[in-house]
N, C-alpha and C. Protein backbone atom coordinates (compact mmCIF):
# COMPACT_ATOMS: atom_id res chain seq x y z
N UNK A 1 -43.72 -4.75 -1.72
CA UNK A 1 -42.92 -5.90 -1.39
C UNK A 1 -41.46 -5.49 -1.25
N UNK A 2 -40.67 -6.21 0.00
CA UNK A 2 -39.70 -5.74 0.07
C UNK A 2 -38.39 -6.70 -0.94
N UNK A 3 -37.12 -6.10 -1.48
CA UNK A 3 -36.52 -7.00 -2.00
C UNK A 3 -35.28 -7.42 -0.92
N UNK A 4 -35.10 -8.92 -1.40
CA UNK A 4 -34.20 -9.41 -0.21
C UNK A 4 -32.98 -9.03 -0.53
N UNK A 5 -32.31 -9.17 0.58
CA UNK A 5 -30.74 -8.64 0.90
C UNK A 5 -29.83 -10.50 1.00
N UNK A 6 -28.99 -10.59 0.07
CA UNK A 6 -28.33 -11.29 -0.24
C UNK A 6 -26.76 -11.47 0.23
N UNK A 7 -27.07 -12.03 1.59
CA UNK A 7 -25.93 -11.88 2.51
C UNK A 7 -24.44 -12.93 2.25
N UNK A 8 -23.28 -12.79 1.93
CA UNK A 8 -22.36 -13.18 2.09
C UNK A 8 -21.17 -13.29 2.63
N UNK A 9 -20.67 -14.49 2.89
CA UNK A 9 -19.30 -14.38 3.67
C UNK A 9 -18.37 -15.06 2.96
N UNK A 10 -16.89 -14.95 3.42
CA UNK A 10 -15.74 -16.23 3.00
C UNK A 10 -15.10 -17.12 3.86
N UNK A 11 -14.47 -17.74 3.45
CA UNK A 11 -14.01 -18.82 4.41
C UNK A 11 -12.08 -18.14 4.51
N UNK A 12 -11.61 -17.40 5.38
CA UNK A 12 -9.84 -17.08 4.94
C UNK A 12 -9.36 -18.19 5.70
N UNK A 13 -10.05 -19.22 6.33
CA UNK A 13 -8.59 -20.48 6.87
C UNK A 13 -7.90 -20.83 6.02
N UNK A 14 -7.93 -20.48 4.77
CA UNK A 14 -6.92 -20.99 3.46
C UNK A 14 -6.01 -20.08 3.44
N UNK A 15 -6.28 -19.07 3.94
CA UNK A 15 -4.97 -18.12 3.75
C UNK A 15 -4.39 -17.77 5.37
N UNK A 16 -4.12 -18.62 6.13
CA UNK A 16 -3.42 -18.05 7.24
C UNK A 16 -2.61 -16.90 7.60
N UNK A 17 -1.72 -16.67 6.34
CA UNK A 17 -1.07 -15.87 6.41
C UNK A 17 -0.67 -14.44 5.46
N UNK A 18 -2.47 -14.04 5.55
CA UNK A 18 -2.84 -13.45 4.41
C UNK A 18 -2.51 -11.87 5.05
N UNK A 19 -2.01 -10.65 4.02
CA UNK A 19 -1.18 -9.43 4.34
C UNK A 19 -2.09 -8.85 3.30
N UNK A 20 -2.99 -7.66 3.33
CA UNK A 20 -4.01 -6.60 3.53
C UNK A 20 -3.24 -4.98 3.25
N UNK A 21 -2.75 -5.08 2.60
CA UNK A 21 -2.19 -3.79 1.92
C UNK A 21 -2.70 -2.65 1.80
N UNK A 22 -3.50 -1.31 2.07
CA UNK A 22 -3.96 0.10 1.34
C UNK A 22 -2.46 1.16 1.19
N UNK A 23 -2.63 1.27 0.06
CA UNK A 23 -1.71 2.36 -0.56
C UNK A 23 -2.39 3.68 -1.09
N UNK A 24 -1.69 4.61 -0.66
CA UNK A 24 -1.84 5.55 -0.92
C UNK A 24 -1.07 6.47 -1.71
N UNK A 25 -1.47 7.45 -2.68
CA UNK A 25 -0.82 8.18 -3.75
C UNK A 25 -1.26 9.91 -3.52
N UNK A 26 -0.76 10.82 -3.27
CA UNK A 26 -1.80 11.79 -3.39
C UNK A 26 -0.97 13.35 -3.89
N UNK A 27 -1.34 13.36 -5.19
CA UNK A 27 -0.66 15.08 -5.68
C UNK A 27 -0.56 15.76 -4.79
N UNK A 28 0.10 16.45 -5.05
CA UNK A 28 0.70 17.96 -3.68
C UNK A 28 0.92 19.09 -4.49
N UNK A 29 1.75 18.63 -5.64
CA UNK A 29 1.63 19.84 -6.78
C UNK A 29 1.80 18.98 -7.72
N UNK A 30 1.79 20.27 -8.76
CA UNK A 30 1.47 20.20 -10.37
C UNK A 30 2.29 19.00 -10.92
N UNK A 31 3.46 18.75 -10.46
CA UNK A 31 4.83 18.03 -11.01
C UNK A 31 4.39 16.56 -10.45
N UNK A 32 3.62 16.83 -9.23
CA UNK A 32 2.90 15.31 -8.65
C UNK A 32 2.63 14.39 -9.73
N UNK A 33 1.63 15.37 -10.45
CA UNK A 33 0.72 14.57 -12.10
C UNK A 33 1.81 13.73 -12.42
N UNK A 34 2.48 13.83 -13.25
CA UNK A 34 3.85 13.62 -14.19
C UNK A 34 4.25 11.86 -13.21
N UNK A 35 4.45 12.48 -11.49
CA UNK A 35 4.53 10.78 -10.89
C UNK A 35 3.59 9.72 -10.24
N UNK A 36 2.24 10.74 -10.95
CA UNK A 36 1.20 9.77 -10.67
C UNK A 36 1.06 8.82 -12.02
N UNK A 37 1.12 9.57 -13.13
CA UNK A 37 1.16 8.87 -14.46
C UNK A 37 2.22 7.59 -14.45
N UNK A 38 3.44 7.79 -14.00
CA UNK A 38 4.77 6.94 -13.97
C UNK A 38 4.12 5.60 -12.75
N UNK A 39 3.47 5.78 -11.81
CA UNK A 39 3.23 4.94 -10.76
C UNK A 39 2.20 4.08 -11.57
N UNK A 40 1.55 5.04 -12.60
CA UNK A 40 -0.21 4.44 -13.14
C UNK A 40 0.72 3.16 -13.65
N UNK A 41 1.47 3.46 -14.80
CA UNK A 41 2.01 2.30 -15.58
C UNK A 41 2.44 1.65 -15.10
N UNK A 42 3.04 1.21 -13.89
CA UNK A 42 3.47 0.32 -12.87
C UNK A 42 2.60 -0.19 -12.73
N UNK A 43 1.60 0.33 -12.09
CA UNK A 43 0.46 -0.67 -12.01
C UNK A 43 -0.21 -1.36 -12.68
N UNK A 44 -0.60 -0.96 -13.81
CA UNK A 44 -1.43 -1.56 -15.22
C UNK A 44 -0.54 -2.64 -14.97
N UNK A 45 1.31 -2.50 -15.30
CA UNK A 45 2.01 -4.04 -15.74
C UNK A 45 1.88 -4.76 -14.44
N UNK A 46 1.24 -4.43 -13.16
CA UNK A 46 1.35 -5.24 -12.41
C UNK A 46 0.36 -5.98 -12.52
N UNK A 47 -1.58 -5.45 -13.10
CA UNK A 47 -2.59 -5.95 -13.16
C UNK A 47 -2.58 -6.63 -14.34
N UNK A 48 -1.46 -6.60 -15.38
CA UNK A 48 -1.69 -7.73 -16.46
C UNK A 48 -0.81 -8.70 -16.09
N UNK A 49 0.35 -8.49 -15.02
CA UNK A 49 1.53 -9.44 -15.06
C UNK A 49 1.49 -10.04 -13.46
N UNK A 50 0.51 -10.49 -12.69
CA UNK A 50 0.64 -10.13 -10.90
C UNK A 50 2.10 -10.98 -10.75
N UNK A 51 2.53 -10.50 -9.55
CA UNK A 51 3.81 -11.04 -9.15
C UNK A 51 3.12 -11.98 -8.22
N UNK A 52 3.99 -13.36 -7.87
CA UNK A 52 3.50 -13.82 -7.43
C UNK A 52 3.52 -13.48 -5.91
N UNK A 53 2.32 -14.56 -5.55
CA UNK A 53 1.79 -13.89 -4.07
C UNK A 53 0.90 -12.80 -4.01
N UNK A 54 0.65 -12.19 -5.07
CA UNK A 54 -0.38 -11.55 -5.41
C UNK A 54 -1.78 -12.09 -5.48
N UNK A 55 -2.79 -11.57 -4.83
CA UNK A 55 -4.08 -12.86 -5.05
C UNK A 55 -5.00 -11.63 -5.72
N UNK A 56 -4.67 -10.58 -5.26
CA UNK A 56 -5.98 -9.55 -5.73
C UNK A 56 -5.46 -8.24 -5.84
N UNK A 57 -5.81 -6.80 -6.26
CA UNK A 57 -5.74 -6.03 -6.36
C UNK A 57 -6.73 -4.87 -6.92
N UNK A 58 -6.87 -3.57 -6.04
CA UNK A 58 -7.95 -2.79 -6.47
C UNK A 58 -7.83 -1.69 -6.61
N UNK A 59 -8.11 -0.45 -7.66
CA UNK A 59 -7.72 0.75 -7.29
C UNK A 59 -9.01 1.58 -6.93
N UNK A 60 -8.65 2.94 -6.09
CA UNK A 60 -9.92 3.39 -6.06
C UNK A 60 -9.79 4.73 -5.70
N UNK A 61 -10.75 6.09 -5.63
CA UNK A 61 -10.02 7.29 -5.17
C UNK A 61 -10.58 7.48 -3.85
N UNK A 62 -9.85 8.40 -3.17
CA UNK A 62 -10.01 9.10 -1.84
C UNK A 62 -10.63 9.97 -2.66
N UNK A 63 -9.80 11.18 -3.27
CA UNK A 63 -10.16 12.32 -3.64
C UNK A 63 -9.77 12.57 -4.97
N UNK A 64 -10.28 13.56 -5.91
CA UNK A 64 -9.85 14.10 -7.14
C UNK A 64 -8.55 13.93 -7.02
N UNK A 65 -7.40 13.93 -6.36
CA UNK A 65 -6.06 14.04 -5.89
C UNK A 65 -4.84 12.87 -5.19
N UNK A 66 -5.97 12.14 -4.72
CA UNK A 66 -5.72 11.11 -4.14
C UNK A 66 -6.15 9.58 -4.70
N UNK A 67 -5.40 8.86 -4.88
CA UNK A 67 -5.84 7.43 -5.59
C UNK A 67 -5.59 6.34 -4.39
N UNK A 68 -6.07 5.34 -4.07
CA UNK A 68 -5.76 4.31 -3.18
C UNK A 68 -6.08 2.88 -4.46
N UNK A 69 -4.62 2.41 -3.52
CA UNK A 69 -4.59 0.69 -3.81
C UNK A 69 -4.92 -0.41 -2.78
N UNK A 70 -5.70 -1.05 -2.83
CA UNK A 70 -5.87 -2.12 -1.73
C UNK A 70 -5.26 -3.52 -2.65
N UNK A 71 -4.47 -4.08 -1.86
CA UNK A 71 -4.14 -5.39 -2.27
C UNK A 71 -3.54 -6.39 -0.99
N UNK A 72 -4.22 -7.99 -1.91
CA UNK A 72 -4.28 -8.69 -0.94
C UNK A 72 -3.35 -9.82 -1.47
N UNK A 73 -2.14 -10.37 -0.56
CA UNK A 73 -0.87 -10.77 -0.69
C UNK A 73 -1.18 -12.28 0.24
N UNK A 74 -0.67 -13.34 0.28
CA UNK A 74 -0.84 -14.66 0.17
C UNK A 74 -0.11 -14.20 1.47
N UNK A 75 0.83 -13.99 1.74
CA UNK A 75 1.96 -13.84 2.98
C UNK A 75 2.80 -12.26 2.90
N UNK A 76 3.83 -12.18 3.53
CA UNK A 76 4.24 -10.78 3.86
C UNK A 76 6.03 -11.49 2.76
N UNK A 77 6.02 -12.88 3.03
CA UNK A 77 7.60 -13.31 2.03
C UNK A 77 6.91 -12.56 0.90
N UNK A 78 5.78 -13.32 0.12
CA UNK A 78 5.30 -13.05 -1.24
C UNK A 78 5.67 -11.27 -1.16
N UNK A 79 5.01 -10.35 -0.55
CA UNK A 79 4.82 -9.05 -0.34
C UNK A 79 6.51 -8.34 -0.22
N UNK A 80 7.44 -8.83 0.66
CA UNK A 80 8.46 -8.53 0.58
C UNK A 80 9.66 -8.83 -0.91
N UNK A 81 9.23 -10.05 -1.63
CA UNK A 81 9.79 -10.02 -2.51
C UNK A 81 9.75 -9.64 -3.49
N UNK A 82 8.23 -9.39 -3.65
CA UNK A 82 8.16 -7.94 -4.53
C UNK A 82 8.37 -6.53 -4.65
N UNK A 83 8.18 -6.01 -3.43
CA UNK A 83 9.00 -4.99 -2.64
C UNK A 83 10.39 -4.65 -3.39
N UNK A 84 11.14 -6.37 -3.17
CA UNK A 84 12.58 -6.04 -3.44
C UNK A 84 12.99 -5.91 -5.01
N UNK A 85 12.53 -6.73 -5.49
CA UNK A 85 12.42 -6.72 -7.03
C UNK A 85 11.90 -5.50 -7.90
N UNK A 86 12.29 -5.74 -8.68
CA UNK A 86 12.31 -4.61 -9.90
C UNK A 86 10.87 -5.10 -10.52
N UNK A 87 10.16 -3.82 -10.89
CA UNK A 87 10.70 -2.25 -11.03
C UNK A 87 10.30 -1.78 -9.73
N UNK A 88 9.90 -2.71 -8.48
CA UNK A 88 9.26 -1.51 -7.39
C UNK A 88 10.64 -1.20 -6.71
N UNK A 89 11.69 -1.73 -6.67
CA UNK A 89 12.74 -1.34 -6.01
C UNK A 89 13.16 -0.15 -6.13
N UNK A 90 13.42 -0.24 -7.49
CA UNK A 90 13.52 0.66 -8.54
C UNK A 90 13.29 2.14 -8.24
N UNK A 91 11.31 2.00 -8.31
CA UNK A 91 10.57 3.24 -8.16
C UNK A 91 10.99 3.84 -6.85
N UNK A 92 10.65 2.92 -5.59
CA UNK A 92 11.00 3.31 -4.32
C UNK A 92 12.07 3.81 -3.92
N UNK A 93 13.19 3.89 -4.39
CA UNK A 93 14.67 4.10 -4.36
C UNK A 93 14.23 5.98 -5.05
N UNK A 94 14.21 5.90 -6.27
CA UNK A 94 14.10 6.98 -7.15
C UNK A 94 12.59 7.75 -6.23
N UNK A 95 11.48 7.60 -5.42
CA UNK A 95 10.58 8.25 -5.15
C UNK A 95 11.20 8.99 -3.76
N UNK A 96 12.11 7.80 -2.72
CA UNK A 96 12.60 8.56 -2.00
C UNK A 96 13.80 9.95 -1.86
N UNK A 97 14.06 9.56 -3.07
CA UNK A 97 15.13 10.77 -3.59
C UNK A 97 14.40 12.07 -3.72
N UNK A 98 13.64 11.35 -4.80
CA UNK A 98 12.66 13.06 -4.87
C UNK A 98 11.31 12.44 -5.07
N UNK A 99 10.51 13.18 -4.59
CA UNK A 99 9.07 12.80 -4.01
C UNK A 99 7.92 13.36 -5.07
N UNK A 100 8.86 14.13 -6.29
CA UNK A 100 8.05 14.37 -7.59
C UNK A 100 6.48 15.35 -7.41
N UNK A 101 6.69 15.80 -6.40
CA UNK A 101 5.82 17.05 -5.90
C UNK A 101 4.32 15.66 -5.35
N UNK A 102 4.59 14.57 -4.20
CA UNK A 102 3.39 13.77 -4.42
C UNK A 102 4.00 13.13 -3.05
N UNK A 103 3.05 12.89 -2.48
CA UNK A 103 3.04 11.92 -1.44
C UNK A 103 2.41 10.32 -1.20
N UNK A 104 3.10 9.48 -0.89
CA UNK A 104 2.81 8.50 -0.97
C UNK A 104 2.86 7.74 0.64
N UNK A 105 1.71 7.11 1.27
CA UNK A 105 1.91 6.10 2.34
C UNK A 105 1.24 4.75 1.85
N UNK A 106 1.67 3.86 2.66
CA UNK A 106 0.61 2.51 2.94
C UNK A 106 0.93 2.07 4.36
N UNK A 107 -0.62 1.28 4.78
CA UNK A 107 -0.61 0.10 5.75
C UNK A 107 -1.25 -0.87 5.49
N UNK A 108 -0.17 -1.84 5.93
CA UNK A 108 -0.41 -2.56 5.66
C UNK A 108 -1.07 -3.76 7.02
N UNK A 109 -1.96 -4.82 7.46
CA UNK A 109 -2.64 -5.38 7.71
C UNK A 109 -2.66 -6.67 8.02
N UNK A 110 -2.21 -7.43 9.21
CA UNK A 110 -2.37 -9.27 9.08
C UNK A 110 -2.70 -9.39 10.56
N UNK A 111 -2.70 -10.93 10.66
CA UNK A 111 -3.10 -11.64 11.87
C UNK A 111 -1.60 -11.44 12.47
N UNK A 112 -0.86 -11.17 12.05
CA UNK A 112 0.73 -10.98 12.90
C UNK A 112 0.68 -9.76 13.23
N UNK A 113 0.12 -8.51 12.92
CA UNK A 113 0.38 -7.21 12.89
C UNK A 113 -0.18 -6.45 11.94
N UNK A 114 0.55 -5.04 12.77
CA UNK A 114 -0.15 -4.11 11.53
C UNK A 114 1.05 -3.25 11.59
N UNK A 115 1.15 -2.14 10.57
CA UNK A 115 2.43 -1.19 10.20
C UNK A 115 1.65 -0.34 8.62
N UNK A 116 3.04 0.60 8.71
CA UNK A 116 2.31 1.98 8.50
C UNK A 116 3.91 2.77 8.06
N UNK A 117 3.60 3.84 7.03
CA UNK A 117 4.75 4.55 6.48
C UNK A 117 4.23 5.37 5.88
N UNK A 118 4.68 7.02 5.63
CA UNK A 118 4.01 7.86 5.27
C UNK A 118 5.41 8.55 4.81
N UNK A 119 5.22 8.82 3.53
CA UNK A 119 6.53 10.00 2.90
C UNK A 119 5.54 11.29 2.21
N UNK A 120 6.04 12.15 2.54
CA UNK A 120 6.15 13.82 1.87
C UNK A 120 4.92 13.95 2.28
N UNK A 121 3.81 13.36 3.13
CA UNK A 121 2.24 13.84 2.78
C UNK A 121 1.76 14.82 3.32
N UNK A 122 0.98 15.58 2.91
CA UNK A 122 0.77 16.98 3.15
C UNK A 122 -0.25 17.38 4.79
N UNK A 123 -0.43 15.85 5.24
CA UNK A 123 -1.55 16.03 6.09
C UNK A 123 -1.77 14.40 6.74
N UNK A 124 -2.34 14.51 7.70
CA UNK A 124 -2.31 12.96 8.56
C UNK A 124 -3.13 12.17 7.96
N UNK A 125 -2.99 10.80 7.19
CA UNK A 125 -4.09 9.57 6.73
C UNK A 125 -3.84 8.67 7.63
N UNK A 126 -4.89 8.06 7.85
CA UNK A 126 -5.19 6.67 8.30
C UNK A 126 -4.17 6.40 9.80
N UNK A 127 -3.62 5.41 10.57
CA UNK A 127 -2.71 5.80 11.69
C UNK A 127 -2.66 6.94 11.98
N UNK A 128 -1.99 7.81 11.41
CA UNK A 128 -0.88 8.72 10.87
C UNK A 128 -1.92 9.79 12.09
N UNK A 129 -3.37 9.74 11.92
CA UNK A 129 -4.62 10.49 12.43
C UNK A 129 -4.77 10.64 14.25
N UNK A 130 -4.62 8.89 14.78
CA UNK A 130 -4.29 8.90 16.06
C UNK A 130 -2.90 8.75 16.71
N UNK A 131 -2.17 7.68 16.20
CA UNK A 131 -0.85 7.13 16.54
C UNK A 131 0.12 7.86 16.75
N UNK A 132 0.97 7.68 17.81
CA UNK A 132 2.36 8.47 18.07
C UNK A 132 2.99 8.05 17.23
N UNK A 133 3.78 9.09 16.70
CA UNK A 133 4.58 9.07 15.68
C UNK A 133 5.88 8.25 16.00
N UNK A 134 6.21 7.43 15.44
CA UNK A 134 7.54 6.96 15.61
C UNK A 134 8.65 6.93 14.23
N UNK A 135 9.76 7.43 14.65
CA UNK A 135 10.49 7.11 13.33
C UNK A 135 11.20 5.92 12.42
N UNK A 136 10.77 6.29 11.27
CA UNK A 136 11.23 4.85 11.00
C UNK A 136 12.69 4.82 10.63
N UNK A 137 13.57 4.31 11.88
CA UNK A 137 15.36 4.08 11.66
C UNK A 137 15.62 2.79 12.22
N UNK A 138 16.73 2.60 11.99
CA UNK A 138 17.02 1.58 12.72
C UNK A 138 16.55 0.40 12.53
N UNK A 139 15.88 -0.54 13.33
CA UNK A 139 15.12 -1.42 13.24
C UNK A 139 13.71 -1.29 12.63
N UNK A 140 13.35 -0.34 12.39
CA UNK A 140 12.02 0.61 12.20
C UNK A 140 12.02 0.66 10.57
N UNK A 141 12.91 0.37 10.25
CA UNK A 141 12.62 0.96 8.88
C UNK A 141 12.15 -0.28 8.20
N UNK A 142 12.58 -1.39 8.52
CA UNK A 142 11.69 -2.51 8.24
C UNK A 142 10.35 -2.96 8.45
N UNK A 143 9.12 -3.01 7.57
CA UNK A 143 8.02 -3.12 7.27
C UNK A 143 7.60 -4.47 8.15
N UNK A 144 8.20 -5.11 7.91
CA UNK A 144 8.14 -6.62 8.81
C UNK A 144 8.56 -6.36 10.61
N UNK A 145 9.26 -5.66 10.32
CA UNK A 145 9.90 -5.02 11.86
C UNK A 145 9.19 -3.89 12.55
N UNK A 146 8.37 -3.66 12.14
CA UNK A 146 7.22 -2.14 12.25
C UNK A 146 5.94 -3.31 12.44
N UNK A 147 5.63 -4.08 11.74
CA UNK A 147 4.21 -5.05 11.85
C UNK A 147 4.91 -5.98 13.60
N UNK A 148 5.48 -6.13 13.47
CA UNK A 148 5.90 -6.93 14.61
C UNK A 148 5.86 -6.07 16.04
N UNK A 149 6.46 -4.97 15.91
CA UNK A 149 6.18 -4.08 16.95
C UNK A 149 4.45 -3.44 17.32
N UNK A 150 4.00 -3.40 16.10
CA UNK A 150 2.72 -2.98 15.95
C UNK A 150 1.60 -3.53 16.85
């Protein structure tokens, strides 16, 4: 006898303006460890404390080396104002300075667009695989301004 397959779907018209996040983390060297640990605790206080506009969040690995975050954001305001706020301001400011031997991208995902950012990584993920490279200056460096062009 065969067992049945228990098919499901959702309804997202409640979230019109729902933003689809994967993040990426991935050692490069030894000193990486040290800012994967510092990113871990960020996260834990984010999964006991969500900011709002936060609806979900997941972690998961690529590789022994590599960790991914998927998270799913009510809107791209909610997503940007966490962005701006502390401690991710914070981290992001201090990761672009020095990259702590580790590379980090995300893209992010909506019915408005899509967009994409990749620092220090050792090798092409996700976009990064087909897409012409464009730099992010100017108008570009904005996440909202990159989904819009997208």
């Amino acid at each position: 006898m065969q067992a049945s397959v228990i098919r499901r779907s959702v309804d997202l018209s409640t979230f019109p303006n729902l933003v689809v996040i994967i993040l990426g983390f991935r050692v490069r060297r030894l000193r990486g460890i040290a800012a994967l640990l510092g990113i871990g605790k960020g996260l834990r206080q984010i999964e006991l404390d969500p900011p709002p506009g936060l609806l979900s969040s997941e972690q998961f690995l690529f590789a022994l080396n590599h960790i991914g975050i998927r998270q799913y954001w009510r809107d791209l305001e909610s997503l940007e104002a966490f962005t701006r706020s502390e401690p991710h301001s914070r981290w992001w400011r201090d990761f672009l300075r020095d990259s702590g031997g580790a590379g980090f991208w995300h893209e992010s995902y909506s019915r408005q667009g899509m967009e994409a950012v990749y620092i220090d990584m050792p090798g092409p993920v996700g976009f990064d695989r087909f897409a012409p490279e464009r730099k992010p200056t100017g108008s570009f460096m904005s996440a909202r301004r990159r989904m819009a062009a997208g």
